[in-house]
Structures are given as C-alpha cells and as structure tokens.
Protein backbone atom coordinates (compact mmCIF):
# COMPACT_ATOMS: atom_id res chain seq x y z
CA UNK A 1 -226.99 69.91 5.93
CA UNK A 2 -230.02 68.95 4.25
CA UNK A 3 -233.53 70.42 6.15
CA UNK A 4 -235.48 67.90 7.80
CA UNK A 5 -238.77 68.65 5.96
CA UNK A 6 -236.99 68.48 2.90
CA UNK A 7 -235.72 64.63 3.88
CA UNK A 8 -239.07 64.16 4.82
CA UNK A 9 -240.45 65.16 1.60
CA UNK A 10 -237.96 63.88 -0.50
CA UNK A 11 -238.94 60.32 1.53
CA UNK A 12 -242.49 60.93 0.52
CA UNK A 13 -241.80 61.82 -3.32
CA UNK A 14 -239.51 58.36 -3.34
CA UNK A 15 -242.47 56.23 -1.65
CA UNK A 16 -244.79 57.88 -4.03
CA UNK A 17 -242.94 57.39 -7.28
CA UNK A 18 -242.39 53.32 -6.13
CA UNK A 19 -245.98 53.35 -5.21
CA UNK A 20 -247.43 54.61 -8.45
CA UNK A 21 -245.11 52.79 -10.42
CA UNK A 22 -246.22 49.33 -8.73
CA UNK A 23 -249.82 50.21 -9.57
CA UNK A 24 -248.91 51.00 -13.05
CA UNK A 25 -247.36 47.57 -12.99
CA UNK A 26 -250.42 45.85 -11.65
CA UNK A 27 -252.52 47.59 -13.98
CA UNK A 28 -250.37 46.60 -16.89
CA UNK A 29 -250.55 43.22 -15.79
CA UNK A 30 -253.68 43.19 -15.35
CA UNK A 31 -254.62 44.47 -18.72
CA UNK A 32 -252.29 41.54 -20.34
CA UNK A 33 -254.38 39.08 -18.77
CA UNK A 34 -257.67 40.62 -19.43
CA UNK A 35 -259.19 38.02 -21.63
CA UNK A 36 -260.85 38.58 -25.47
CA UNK A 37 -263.93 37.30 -24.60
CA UNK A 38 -265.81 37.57 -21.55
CA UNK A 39 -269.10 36.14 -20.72
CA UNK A 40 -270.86 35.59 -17.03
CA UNK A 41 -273.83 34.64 -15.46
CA UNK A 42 -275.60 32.75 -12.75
CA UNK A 43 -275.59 30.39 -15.70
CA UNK A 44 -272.24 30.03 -17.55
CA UNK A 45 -268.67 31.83 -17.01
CA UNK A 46 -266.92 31.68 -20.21
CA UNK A 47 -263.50 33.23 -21.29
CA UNK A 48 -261.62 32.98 -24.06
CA UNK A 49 -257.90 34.50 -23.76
CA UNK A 50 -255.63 34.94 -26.92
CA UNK A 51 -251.58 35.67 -26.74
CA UNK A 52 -251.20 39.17 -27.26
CA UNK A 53 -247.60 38.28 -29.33
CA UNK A 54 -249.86 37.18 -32.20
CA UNK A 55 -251.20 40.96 -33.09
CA UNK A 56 -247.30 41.24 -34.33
CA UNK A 57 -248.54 38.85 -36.90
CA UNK A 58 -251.27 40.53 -39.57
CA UNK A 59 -254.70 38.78 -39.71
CA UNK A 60 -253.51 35.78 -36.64
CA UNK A 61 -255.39 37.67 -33.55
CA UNK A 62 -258.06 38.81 -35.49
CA UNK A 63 -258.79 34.92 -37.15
CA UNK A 64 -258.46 33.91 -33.38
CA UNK A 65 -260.35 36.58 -32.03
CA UNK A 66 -263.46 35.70 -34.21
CA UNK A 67 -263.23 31.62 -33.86
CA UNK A 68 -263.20 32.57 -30.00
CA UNK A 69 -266.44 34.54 -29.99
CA UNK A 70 -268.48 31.76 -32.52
CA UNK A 71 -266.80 29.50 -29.75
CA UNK A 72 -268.22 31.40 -26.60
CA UNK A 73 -271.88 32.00 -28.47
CA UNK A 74 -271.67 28.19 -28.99
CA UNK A 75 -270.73 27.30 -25.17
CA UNK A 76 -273.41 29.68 -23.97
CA UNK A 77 -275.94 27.94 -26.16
CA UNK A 78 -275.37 24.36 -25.05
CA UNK A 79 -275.27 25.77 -21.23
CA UNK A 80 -278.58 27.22 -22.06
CA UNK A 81 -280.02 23.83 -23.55
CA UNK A 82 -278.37 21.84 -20.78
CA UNK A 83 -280.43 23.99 -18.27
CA UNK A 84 -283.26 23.25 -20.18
CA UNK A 85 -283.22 19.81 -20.24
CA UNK A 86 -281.32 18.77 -17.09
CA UNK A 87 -281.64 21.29 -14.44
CA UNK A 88 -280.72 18.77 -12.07
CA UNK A 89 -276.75 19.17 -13.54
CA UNK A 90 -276.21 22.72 -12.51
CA UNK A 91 -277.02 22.34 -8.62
CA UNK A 92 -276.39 26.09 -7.98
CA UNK A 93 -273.16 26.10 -9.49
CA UNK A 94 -272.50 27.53 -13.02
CA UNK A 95 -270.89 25.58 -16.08
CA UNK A 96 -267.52 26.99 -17.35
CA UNK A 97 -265.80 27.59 -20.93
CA UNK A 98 -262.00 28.88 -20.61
CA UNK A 99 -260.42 28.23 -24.38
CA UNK A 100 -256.62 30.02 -24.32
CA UNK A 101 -254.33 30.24 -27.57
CA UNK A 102 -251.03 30.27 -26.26
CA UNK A 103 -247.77 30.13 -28.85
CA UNK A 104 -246.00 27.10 -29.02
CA UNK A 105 -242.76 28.35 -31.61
CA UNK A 106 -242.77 30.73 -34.51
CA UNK A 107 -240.32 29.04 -37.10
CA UNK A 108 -239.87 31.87 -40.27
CA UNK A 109 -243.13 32.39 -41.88
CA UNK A 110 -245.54 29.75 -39.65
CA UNK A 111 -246.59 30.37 -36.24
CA UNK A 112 -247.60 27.40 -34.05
CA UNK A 113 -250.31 28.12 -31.50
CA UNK A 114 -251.42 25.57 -28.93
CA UNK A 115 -255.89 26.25 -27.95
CA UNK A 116 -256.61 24.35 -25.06
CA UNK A 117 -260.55 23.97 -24.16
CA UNK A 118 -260.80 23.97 -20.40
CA UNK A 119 -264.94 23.06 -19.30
CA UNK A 120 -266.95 21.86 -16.40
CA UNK A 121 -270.35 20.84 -17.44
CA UNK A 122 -271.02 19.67 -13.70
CA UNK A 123 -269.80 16.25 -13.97
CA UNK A 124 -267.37 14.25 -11.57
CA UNK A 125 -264.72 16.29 -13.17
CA UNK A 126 -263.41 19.27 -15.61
CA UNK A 127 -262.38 18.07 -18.96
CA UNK A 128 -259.48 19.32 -21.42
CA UNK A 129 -259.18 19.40 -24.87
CA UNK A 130 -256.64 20.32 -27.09
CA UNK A 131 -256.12 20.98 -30.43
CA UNK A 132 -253.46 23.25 -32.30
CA UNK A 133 -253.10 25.68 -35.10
CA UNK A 134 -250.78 26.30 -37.77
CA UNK A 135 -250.52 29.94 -39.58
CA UNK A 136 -248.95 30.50 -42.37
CA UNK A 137 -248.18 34.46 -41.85
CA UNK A 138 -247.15 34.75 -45.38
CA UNK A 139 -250.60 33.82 -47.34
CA UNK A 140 -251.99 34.71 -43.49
CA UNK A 141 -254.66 31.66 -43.30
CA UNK A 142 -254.06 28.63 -40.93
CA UNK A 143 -252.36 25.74 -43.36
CA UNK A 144 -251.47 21.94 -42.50
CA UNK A 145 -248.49 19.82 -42.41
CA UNK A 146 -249.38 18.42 -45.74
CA UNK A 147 -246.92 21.24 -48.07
CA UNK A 148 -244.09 19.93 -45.84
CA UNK A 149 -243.88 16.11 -47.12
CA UNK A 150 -243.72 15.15 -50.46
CA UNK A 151 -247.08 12.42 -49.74
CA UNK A 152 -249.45 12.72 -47.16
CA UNK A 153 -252.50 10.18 -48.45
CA UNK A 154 -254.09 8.11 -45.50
CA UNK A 155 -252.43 5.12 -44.63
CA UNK A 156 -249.81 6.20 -47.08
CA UNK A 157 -246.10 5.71 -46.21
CA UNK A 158 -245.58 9.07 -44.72
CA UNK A 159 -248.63 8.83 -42.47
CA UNK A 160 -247.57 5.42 -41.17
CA UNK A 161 -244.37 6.34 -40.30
CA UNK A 162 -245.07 9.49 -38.49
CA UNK A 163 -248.32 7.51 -36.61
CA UNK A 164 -245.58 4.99 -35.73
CA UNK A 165 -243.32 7.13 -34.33
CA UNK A 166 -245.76 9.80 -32.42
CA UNK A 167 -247.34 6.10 -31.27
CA UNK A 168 -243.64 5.31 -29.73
CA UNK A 169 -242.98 8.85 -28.57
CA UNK A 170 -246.08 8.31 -26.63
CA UNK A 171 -245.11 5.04 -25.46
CA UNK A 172 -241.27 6.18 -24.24
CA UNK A 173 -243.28 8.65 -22.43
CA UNK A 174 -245.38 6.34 -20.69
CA UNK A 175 -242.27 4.26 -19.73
CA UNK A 176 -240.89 7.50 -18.44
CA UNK A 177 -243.95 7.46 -16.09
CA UNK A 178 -243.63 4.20 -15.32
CA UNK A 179 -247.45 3.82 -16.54
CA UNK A 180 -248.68 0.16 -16.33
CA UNK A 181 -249.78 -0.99 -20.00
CA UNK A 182 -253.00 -0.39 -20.62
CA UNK A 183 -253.89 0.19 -17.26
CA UNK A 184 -253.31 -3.08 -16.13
CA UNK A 185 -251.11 -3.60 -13.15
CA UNK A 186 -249.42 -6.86 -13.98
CA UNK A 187 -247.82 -5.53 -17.22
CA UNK A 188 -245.50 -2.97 -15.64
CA UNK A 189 -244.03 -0.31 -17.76
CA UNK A 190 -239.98 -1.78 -17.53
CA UNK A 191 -239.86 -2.56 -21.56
CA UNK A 192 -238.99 -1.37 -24.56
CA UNK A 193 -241.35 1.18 -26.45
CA UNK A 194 -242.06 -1.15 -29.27
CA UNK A 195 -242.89 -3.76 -26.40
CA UNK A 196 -245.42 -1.53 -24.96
CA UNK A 197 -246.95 -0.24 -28.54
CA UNK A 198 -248.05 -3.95 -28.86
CA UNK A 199 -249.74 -4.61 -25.30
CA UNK A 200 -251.66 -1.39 -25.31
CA UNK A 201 -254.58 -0.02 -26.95
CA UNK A 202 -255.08 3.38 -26.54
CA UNK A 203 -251.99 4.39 -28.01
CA UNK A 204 -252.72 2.80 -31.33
CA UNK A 205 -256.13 3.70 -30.69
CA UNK A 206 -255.69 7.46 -30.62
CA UNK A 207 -253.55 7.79 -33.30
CA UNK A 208 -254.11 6.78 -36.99
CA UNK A 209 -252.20 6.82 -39.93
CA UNK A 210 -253.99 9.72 -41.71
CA UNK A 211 -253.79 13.31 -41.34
CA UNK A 212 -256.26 14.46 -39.39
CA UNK A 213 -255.76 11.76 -36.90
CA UNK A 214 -252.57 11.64 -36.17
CA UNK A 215 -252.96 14.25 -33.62
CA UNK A 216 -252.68 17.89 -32.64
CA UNK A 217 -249.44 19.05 -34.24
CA UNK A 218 -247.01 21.83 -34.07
CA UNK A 219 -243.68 22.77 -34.74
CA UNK A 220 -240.40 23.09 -32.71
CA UNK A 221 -238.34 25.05 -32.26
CA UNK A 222 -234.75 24.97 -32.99
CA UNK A 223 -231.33 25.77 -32.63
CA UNK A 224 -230.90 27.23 -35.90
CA UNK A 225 -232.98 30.36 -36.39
CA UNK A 226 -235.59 30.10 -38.78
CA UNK A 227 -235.73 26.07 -38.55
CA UNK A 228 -237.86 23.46 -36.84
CA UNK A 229 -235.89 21.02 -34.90
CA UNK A 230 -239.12 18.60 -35.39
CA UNK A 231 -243.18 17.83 -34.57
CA UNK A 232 -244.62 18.03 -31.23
CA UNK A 233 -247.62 16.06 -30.79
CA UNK A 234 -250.35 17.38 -28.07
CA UNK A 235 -252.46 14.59 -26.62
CA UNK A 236 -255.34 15.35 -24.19
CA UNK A 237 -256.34 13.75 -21.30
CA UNK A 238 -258.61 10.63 -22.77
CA UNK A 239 -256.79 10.50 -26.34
CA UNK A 240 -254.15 8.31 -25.78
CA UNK A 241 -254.67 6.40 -22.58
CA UNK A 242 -257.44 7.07 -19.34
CA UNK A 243 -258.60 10.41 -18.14
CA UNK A 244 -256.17 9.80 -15.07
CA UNK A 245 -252.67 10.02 -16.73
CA UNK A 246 -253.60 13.83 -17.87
CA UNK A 247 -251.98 14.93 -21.61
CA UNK A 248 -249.03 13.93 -23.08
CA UNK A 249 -246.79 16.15 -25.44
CA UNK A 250 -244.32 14.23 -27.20
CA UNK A 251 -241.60 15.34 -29.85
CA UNK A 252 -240.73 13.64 -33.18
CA UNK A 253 -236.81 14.70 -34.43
CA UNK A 254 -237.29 15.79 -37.92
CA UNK A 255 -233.91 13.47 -38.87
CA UNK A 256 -236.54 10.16 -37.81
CA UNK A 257 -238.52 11.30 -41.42
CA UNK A 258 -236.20 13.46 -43.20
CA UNK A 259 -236.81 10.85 -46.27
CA UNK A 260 -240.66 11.60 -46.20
CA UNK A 261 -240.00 15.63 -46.79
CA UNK A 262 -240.44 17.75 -49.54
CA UNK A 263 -238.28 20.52 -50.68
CA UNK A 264 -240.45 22.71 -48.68
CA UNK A 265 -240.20 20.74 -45.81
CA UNK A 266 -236.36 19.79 -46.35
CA UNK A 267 -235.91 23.34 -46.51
CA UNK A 268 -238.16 24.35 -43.12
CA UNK A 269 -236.46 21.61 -40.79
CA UNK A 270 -233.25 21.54 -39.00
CA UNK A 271 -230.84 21.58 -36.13
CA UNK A 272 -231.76 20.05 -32.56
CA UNK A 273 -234.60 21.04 -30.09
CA UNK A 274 -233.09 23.58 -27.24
CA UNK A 275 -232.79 22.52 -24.30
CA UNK A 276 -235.19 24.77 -22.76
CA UNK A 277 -237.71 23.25 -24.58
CA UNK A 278 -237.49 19.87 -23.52
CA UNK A 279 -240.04 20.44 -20.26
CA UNK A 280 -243.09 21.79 -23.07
C-alpha cells in the first residue's frame, strides 16, 4: 500500500515536471519567433524575422541578417522624414515595417526564400510587397534564373515564353476566382485563359518579357529529391490586377519550357509538384 503523502508527492513531482516542461516549451517557442531585428518607438515598430532553417546553410542567415538591418535603418529613416514633413499622417499611431524571409523549397545546392514587406505608413490601408531570393549554397551568394536556360536576353524567346505562360498561370488563377476581367463586371471570368490574357491589362501589364520583370521567382519542389518540379511566380497585391484581389502565386511545370533549358537547367528540373504543395 503506497503512503498517502507519498501519492501526494508523487502527484506534485508529476504536475511539476508537466508544468516546467510546458514553460520550457513556451520559452522555446518563444525564442523561435523572436525576430532578428527589433526596433520600437512612439514613432515606428519595425521587425524583421528570418527562418532559423537557413543557419544550416553557411553565409544564407548571415547575408539575410545584414540586408534586414540596412532594411530596418532605412524604414526608420523614412518614418523619421515622414514625421517631419507630414505630421498630420501619424495621428497618434506609429508606422510599421515587418519584412519575414520564410523558405519556399531547397532543391540540391539552391535555396528558395520568399521576403515579404508588410508596412502601414498610415494610409487607408497596409501594403505588401514581395520579392524572392535565390541562393546558390555552393558559391554561397544569391544567383538568378539566368544559368538555368540556355538564353535569357529581354524579349528573347525564352523570356517570352515564360512571360506568356506566368501571364496565363495568372489568368487560370483569376478564372479560378471567378475575377471579372479587368475589373469590369460585364466581362465575367467564364473563358478560356488566353481569352482573358487579351481583355485584361494588368496581367500583361505586370509582367514583361525580360528578366527582372517577369516577376518574383522561386523554385518548386518536387517529387524527385534533389529536382524542381517547376517556377512559382509570387505576385503582390497591386502587380497583377487591383489592391483588392490580394497576391497571386502561380506555378509554371518545368515540361511547358523544357526546350528553353540548359544543361544546367535540364539537369536541375524534374518530376511533378507534390501534392502538398499545391495550396503555397
């Protein structure tokens, strides 16, 4: 028969143990979310949080980690100038910076990091940018598209094909969200993609047949390890059609320009995008 004080501390060790082990938790949590930079005021709040998977790759935190800080000094700056010159914006309430670079896929060598610019300058509403990275963990420096395709010149054949078919991923995806064409109520969104590409503007607007302007880029992932199944295009809110319809992220198959790649790139792509991926 077991003694009842001993129950009774036995009960207490037990709560104790679950108890310190759920702060731990929180605290470990909490330290996983603290962010790299951190900067408040009655002025500006500005943050700047970096995925802590990237320290597993030499040089890719620390390249982050330093963009993010000229980034914050920058913020704090213009919040400092805006105060300056239009007082009237702030009305008691302080501007915001929040810039995050989260992973989108690591694919052998290259890491693909999405940095989206969350800021409220104290207009009618917070704006969103987003732009993405591409590290090349190998030579450890951020790298573009271009070594994967055999031609990349502006308004080259490569470039308008893939602005023609991010410009129709776009446009399937407005279908999908049965988004009237260019905002206009009477033209509803029940056609085909290439329909839609030719009654709206923003779309072929947004995105140009040149490399820096066919938008924010990364790679996916795929079913066979060490392979990208394609491109995913990132579109803010504003790029590609009104404020209203938010972002769009759209994926490109790499069989749609298998012809356009270069042994590099013929060697880097492959498979089919998981389905788990299919809601990013």
């Amino acid at each position: 028969m077991i003694h009842p004080m001993r129950r009774t501390c036995g009960s207490l060790i037990l709560r104790s143990a679950v108890v310190i082990a759920a702060t731990l938790a929180v605290c470990a949590q909490s330290l996983a979310q603290t962010p790299a930079v951190s900067i408040k005021s009655k002025l500006v709040e500005i943050t700047v949080e970096i995925d802590d998977a990237f320290k597993a790759h030499p040089g890719l935190y620390d390249n982050c980690l330093a963009e993010g800080r000229g980034w914050a000094e920058k913020m704090r700056g213009n919040a400092g100038k805006g105060q300056r010159d239009l007082p009237a914006a702030f009305r008691g309430v302080a501007w915001t910076y929040d810039r995050n670079y989260a992973s989108r896929s690591v694919v052998g060598r290259y890491v693909s990091i999405v940095r989206t610019d969350d800021t409220f300058e104290g207009g009618a509403h917070p704006n969103s940018v987003i732009d993405t990275i591409l590290w090349d963990g190998d030579a450890r420096k951020r790298i573009s598209i271009r070594p994967f395709f055999k031609e990349t010149a502006d308004n080259g054949p490569t470039m308008k094909a893939l602005a023609q078919l991010a410009r129709l991923a776009v446009a399937s995806e407005k279908i999908s969200r049965d988004i009237p064409v260019g905002g206009d109520d009477t033209l509803k969104a029940n056609m085909t993609p290439e329909q839609y590409l030719e009654a709206d503007t923003f779309i072929n607007d947004g995105v140009k047949p040149a490399l820096l302007e066919l938008g924010p880029v990364t790679l996916a992932p795929s079913t066979e390890r060490g392979r990208s199944a394609g491109l995913t295009f990132h579109y803010s809110p504003y790029a590609v059609g009104p404020y209203v319809e938010g972002p769009y992220t759209v994926f490109v198959p790499w069989t749609k320009f298998r012809q356009f790649l270069s042994d590099e790139g013929a060697a880097l792509f492959g498979g089919e995008r998981p389905k788990d991926d299919e809601q990013k």
